[in-house]
Protein backbone atom coordinates (compact mmCIF):
# COMPACT_ATOMS: atom_id res chain seq x y z
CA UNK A 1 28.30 -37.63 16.85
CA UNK A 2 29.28 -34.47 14.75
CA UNK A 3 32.92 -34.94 13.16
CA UNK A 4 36.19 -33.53 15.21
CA UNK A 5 39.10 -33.30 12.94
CA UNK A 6 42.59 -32.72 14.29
CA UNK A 7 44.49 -31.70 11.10
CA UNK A 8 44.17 -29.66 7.70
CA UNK A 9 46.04 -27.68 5.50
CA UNK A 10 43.06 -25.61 4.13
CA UNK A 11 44.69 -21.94 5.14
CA UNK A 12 48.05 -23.25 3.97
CA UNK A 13 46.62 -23.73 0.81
CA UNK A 14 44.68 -20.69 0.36
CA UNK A 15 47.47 -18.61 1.01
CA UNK A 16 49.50 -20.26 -1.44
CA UNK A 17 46.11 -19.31 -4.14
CA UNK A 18 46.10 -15.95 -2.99
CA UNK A 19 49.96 -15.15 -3.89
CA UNK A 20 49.02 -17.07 -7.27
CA UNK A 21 46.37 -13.95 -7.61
CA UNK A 22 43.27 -16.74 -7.11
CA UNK A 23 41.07 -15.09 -4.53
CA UNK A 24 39.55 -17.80 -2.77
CA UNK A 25 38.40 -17.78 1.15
CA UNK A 26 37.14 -20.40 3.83
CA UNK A 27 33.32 -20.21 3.32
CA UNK A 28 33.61 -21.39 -0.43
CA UNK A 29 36.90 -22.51 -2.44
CA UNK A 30 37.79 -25.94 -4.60
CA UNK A 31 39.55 -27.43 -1.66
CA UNK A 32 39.04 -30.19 -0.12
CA UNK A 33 37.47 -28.39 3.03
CA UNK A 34 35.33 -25.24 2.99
CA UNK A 35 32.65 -24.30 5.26
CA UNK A 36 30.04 -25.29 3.05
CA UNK A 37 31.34 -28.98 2.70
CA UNK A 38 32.07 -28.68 6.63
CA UNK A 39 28.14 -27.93 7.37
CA UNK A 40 27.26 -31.01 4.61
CA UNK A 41 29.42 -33.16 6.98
CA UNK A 42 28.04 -32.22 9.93
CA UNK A 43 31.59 -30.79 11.65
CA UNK A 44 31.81 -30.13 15.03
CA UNK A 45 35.41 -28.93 15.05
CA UNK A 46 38.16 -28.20 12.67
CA UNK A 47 41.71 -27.94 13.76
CA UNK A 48 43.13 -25.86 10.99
CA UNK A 49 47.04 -25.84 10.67
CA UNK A 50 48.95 -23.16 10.12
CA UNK A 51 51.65 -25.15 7.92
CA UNK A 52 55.18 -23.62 7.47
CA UNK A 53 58.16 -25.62 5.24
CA UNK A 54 61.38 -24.79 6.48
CA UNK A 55 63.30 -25.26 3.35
CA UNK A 56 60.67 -23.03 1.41
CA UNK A 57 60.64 -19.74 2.87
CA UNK A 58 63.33 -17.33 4.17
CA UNK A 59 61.54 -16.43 7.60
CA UNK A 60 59.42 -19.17 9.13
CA UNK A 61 58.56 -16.84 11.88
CA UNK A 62 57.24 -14.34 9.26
CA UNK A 63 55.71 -17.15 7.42
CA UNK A 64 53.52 -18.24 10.64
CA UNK A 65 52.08 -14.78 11.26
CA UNK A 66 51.34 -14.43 8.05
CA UNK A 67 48.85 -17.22 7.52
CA UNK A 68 47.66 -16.56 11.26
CA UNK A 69 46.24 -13.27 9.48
CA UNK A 70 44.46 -15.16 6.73
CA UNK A 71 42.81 -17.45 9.09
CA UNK A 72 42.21 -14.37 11.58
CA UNK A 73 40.34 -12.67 8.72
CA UNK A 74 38.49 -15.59 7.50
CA UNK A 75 37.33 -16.67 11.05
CA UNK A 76 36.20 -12.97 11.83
CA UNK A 77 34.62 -12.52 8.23
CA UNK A 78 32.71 -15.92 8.83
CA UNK A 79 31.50 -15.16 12.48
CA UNK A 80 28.32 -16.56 11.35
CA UNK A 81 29.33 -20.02 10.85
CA UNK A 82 32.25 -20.70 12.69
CA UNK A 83 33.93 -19.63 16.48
CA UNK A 84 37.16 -20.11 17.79
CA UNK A 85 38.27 -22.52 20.54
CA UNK A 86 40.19 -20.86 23.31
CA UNK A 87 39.63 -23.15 26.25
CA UNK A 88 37.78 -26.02 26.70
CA UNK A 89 34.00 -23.91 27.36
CA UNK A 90 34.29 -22.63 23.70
CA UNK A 91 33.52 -26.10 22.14
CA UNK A 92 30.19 -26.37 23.71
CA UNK A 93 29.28 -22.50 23.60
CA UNK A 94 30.08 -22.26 19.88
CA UNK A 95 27.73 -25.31 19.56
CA UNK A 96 24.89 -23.96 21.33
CA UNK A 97 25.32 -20.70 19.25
CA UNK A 98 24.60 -23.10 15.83
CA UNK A 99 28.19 -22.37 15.22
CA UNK A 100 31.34 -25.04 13.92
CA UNK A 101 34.51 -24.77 15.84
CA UNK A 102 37.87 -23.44 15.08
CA UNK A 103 41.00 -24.76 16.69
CA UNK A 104 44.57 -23.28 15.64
CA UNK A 105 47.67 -25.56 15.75
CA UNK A 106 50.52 -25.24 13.29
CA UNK A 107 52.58 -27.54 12.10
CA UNK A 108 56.04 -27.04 12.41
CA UNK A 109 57.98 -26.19 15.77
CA UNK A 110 60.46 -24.55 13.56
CA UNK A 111 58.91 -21.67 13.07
CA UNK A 112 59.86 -20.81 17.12
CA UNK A 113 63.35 -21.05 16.20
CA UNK A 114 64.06 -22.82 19.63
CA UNK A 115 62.68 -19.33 21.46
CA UNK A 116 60.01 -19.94 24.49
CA UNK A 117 58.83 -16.64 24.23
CA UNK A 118 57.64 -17.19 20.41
CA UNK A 119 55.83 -20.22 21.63
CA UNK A 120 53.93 -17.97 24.39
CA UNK A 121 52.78 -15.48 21.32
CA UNK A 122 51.72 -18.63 19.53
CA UNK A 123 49.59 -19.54 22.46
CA UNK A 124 48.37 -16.00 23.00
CA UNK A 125 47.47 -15.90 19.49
CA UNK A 126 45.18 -18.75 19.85
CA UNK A 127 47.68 -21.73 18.99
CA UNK A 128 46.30 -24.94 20.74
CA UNK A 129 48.12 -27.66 19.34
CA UNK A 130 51.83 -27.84 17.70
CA UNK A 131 53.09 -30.29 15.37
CA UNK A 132 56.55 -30.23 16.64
CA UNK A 133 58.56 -31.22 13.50
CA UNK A 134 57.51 -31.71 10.08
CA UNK A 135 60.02 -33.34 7.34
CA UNK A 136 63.06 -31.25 8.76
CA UNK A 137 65.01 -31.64 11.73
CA UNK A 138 64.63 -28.08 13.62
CA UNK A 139 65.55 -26.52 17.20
CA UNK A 140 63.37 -28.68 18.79
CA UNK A 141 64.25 -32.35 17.20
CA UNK A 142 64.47 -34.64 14.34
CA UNK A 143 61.59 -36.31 11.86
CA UNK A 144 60.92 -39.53 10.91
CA UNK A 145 62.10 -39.07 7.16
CA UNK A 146 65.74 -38.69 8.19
CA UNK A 147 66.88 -37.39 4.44
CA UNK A 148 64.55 -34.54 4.91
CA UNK A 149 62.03 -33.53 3.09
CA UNK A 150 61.76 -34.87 -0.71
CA UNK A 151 59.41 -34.50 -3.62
CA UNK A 152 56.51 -37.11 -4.21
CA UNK A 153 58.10 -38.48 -7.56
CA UNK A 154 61.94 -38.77 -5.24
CA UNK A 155 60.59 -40.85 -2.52
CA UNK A 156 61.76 -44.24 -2.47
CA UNK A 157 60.42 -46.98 -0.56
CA UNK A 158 63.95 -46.98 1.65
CA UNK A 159 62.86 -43.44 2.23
CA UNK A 160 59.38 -43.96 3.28
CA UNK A 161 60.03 -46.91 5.58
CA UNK A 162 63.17 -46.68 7.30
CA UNK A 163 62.59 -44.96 10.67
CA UNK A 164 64.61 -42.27 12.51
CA UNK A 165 65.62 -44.42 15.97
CA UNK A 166 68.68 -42.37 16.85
CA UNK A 167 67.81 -38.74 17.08
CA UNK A 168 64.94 -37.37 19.18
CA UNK A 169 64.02 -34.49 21.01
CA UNK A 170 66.76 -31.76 21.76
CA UNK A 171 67.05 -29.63 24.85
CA UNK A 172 65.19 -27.41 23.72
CA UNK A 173 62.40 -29.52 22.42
CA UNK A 174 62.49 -31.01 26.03
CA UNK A 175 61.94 -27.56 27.41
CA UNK A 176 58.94 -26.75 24.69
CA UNK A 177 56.99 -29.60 25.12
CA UNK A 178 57.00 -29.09 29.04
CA UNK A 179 56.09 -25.61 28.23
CA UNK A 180 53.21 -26.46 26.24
CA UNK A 181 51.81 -28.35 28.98
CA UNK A 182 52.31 -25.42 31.38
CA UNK A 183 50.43 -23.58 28.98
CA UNK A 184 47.83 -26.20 27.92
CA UNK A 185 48.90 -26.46 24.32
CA UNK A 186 48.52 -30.03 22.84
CA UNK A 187 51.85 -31.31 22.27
CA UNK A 188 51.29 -33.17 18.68
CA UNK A 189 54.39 -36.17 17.90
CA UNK A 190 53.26 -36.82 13.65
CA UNK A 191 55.89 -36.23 11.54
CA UNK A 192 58.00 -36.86 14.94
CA UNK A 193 61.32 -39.56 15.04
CA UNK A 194 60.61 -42.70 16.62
CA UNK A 195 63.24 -41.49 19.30
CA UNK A 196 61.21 -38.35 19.61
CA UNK A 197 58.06 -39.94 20.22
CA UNK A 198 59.97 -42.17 23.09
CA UNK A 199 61.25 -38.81 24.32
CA UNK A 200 58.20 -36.93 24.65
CA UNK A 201 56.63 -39.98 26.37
CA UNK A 202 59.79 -39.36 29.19
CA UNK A 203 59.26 -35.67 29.99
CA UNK A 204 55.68 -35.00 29.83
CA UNK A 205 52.49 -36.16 32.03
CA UNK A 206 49.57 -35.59 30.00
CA UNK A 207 47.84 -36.95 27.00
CA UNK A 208 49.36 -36.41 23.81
CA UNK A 209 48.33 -36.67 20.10
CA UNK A 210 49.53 -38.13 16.58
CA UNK A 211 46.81 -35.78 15.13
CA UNK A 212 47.41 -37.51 12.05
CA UNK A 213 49.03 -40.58 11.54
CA UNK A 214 47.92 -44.47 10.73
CA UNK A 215 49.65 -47.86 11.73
CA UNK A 216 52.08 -49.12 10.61
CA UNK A 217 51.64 -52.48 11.36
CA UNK A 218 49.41 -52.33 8.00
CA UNK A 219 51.19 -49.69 6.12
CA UNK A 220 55.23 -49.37 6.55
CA UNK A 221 55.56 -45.84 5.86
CA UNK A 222 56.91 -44.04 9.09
CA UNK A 223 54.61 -41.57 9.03
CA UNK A 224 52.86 -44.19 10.86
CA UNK A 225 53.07 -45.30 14.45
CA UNK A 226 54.05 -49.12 15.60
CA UNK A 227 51.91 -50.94 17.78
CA UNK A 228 54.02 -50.21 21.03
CA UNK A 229 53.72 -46.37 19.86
CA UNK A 230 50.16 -47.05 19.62
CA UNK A 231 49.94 -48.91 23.01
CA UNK A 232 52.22 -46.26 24.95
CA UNK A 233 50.24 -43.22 23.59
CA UNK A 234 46.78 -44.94 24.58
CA UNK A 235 48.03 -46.13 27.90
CA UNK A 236 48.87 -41.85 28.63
CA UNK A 237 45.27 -40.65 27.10
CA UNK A 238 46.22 -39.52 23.79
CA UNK A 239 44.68 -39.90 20.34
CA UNK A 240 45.64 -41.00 17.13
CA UNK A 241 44.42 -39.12 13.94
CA UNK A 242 43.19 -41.32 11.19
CA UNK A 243 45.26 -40.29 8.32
CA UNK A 244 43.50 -40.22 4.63
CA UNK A 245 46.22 -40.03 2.69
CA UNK A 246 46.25 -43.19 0.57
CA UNK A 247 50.36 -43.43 0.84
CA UNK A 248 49.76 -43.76 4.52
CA UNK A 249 46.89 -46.59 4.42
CA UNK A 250 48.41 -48.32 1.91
CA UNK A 251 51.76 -49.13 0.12
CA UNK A 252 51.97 -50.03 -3.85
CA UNK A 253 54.45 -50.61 -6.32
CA UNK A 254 56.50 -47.89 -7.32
CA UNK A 255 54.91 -45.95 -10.38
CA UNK A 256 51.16 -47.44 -9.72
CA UNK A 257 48.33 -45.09 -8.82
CA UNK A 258 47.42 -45.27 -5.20
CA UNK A 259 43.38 -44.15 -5.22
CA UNK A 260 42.63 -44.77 -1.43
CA UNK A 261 39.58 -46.39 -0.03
CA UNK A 262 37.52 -45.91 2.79
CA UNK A 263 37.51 -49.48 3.26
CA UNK A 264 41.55 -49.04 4.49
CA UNK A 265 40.55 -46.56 6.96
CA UNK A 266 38.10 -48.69 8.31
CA UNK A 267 41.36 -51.57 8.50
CA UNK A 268 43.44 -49.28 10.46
CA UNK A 269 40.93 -48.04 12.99
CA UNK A 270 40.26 -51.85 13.64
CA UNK A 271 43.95 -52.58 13.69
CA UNK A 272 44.49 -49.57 15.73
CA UNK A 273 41.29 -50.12 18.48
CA UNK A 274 42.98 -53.77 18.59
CA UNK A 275 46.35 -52.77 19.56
CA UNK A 276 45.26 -49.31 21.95
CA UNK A 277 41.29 -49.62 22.73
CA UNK A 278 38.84 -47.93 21.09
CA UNK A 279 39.44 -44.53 23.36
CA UNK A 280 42.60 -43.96 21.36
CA UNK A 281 40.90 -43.51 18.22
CA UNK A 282 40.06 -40.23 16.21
CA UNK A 283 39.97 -38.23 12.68
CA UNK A 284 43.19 -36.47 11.31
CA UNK A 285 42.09 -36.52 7.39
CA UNK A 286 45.09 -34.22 6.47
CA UNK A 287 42.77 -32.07 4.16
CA UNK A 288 44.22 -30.07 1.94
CA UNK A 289 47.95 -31.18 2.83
CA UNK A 290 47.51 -34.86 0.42
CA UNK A 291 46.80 -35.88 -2.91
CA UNK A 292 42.78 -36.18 -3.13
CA UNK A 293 41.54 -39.40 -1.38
CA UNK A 294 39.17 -40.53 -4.76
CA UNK A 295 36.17 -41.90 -2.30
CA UNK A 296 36.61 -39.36 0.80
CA UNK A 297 36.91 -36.36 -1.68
CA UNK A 298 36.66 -33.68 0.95
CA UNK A 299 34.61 -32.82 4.50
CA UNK A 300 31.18 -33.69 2.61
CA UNK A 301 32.03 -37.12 2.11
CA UNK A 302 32.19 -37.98 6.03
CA UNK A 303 28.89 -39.48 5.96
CA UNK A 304 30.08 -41.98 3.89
CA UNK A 305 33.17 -42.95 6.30
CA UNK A 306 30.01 -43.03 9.51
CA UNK A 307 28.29 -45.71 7.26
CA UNK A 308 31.58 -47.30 6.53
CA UNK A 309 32.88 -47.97 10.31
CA UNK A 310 29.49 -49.18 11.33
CA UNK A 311 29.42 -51.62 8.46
CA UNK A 312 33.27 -52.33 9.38
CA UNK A 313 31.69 -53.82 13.05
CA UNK A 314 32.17 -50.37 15.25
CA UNK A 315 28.79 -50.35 16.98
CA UNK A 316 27.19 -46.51 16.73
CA UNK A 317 28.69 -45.76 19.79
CA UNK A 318 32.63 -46.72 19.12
CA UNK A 319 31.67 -45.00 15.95
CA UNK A 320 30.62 -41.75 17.56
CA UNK A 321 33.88 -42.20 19.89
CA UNK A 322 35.99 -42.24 16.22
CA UNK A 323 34.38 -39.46 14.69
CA UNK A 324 34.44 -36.89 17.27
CA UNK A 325 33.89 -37.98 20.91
CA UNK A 326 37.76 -38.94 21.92
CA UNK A 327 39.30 -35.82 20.46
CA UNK A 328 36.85 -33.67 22.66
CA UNK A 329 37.62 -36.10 25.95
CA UNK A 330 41.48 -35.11 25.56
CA UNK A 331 40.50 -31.43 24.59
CA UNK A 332 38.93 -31.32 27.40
CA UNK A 333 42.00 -32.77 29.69
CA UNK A 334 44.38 -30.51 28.57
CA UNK A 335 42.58 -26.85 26.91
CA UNK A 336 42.40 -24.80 30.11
């Protein structure tokens, strides 16, 4: 099975370079994802994220359109290599073609400002999948880091663990994510309150994703999803993201360097595949949006993760289920 991933920062981050004056584009860069470490991987999809921090910029709206233009450009300038993913068809079209696959989300429903007919554009635009928070409460509801969002070195273990169980979904986040699945955009709860999460469950009928989030039965952080979360989204369809940032696998002691290992991954998608079946199981490395995983370096590396569930006890085809085949099942559900 060729790898599906359901979340990176990679255009976020290029973007970012490019105001710096460092030209750098998607077929080549010093990120951890290009197209070049992509094809030494053996992708089959990329969901790229089109991430926008509220408290950093003056227009979010402007903010979105503006890296939808860099990853417009790169997508068209790399025709060659990589298609998008409109509906469900272009997965298996762009494959045939010897072509990877493109799918948009971004990450941050802010960026709407609680307007229905910014979503649409979004959609029209190619949006598939929307992350509907990130560390800010916004139009639409409330994260899971309740003091907003704080710098690496400010985050105290109170911070990282105590979950939002009070404030979910507004509305207007109500009438968004029963929008999206009018439209057949993913509706994506990482980053989301607990209440949120038990809110979108209530007013929608189709799978859903954590596109990248671990368990936090084995790490506390919130970022994470409890074993009822994990149970509830399985039980609709929905798949869970394995997360590679080392914060979210693991917890140390203020202060100490946390490397990561592939052999936590491996522990959650066990822990996970115990609590929610093996269905509910995918990739959401977070590429580009963490600090550097020191053994899964970047998209070349996934080879090594392969080896490392099949050594972990997945047999090859629970393995191939992990690395690409439920993402595609639930793409196909719910891309028209």
């Amino acid at each position: 099975m060729r790898i599906v991933d359901m979340h990176c920062d990679t255009i976020s981050v290029l973007l970012k370079k490019r105001r710096a004056g460092v030209e750098m584009g998607l077929r080549e860069n010093d990120c951890h994802l290009d197209l070049h470490k992509m094809r030494k991987g053996d992708y089959l999809l990329q969901n790229f994220a089109l991430f926008v921090e509220l408290g950093a910029c003056e227009d979010p709206w402007r903010e979105v359109q503006e890296l939808y233009g860099l990853y417009e450009r790169e997508i068209r300038d790399n025709g060659g290599e990589i298609a998008p993913v409109l509906f469900r068809h272009d997965i298996e079209k762009n494959r045939i073609a010897g072509k990877m696959s493109a799918l948009l989300s971004v990450e941050e429903g802010g960026v709407c400002g609680g307007d229905l007919e910014k979503l649409r554009t979004l959609y029209a635009q190619g949006v598939r999948m929307m992350t509907l928070t990130w560390n800010y409460p916004n139009e639409l509801g409330y994260p899971n880091f309740s003091g907003g969002a704080r710098k690496r070195e400010e985050r105290t273990l109170e911070y990282l663990n105590t979950p939002n169980t009070a404030d979910g979904l507004t509305k207007t986040g109500i009438a968004f994510v029963e929008e999206m699945e009018k439209l057949g955009m993913i509706v994506d709860v990482s980053h989301l309150s607990d209440a949120g999460f038990y809110d979108v469950l209530a007013h929608t009928k189709k799978p859903f994703v954590a596109s990248h989030s671990n368990a936090r039965a084995l790490c506390p952080c919130v970022r994470n999803l409890t074993d009822d979360m994990i149970r509830r989204l399985a039980e609709r369809g929905g798949v869970i993201g394995l997360n590679f940032c080392a914060d979210f696998l693991e917890q140390v002691p203020a202060g100490e360097k946390n490397p990561g290992t592939i052999r936590a991954v491996v522990e959650h998608a066990k822990h996970i595949a115990s609590v929610g079946g093996i269905e509910c199981l995918g990739l959401g490395s977070d590429f580009d949006g963490i600090v550097t995983h020191e053994e899964l370096t970047g998209a070349d590396r996934m080879a090594e993760l392969a080896d490392a569930l099949k050594k972990g006890g997945f047999s090859e085809s629970e393995s191939d289920k992990i690395l690409g085949g439920n993402v595609l099942r639930v793409y196909g559900e719910i891309l028209i």
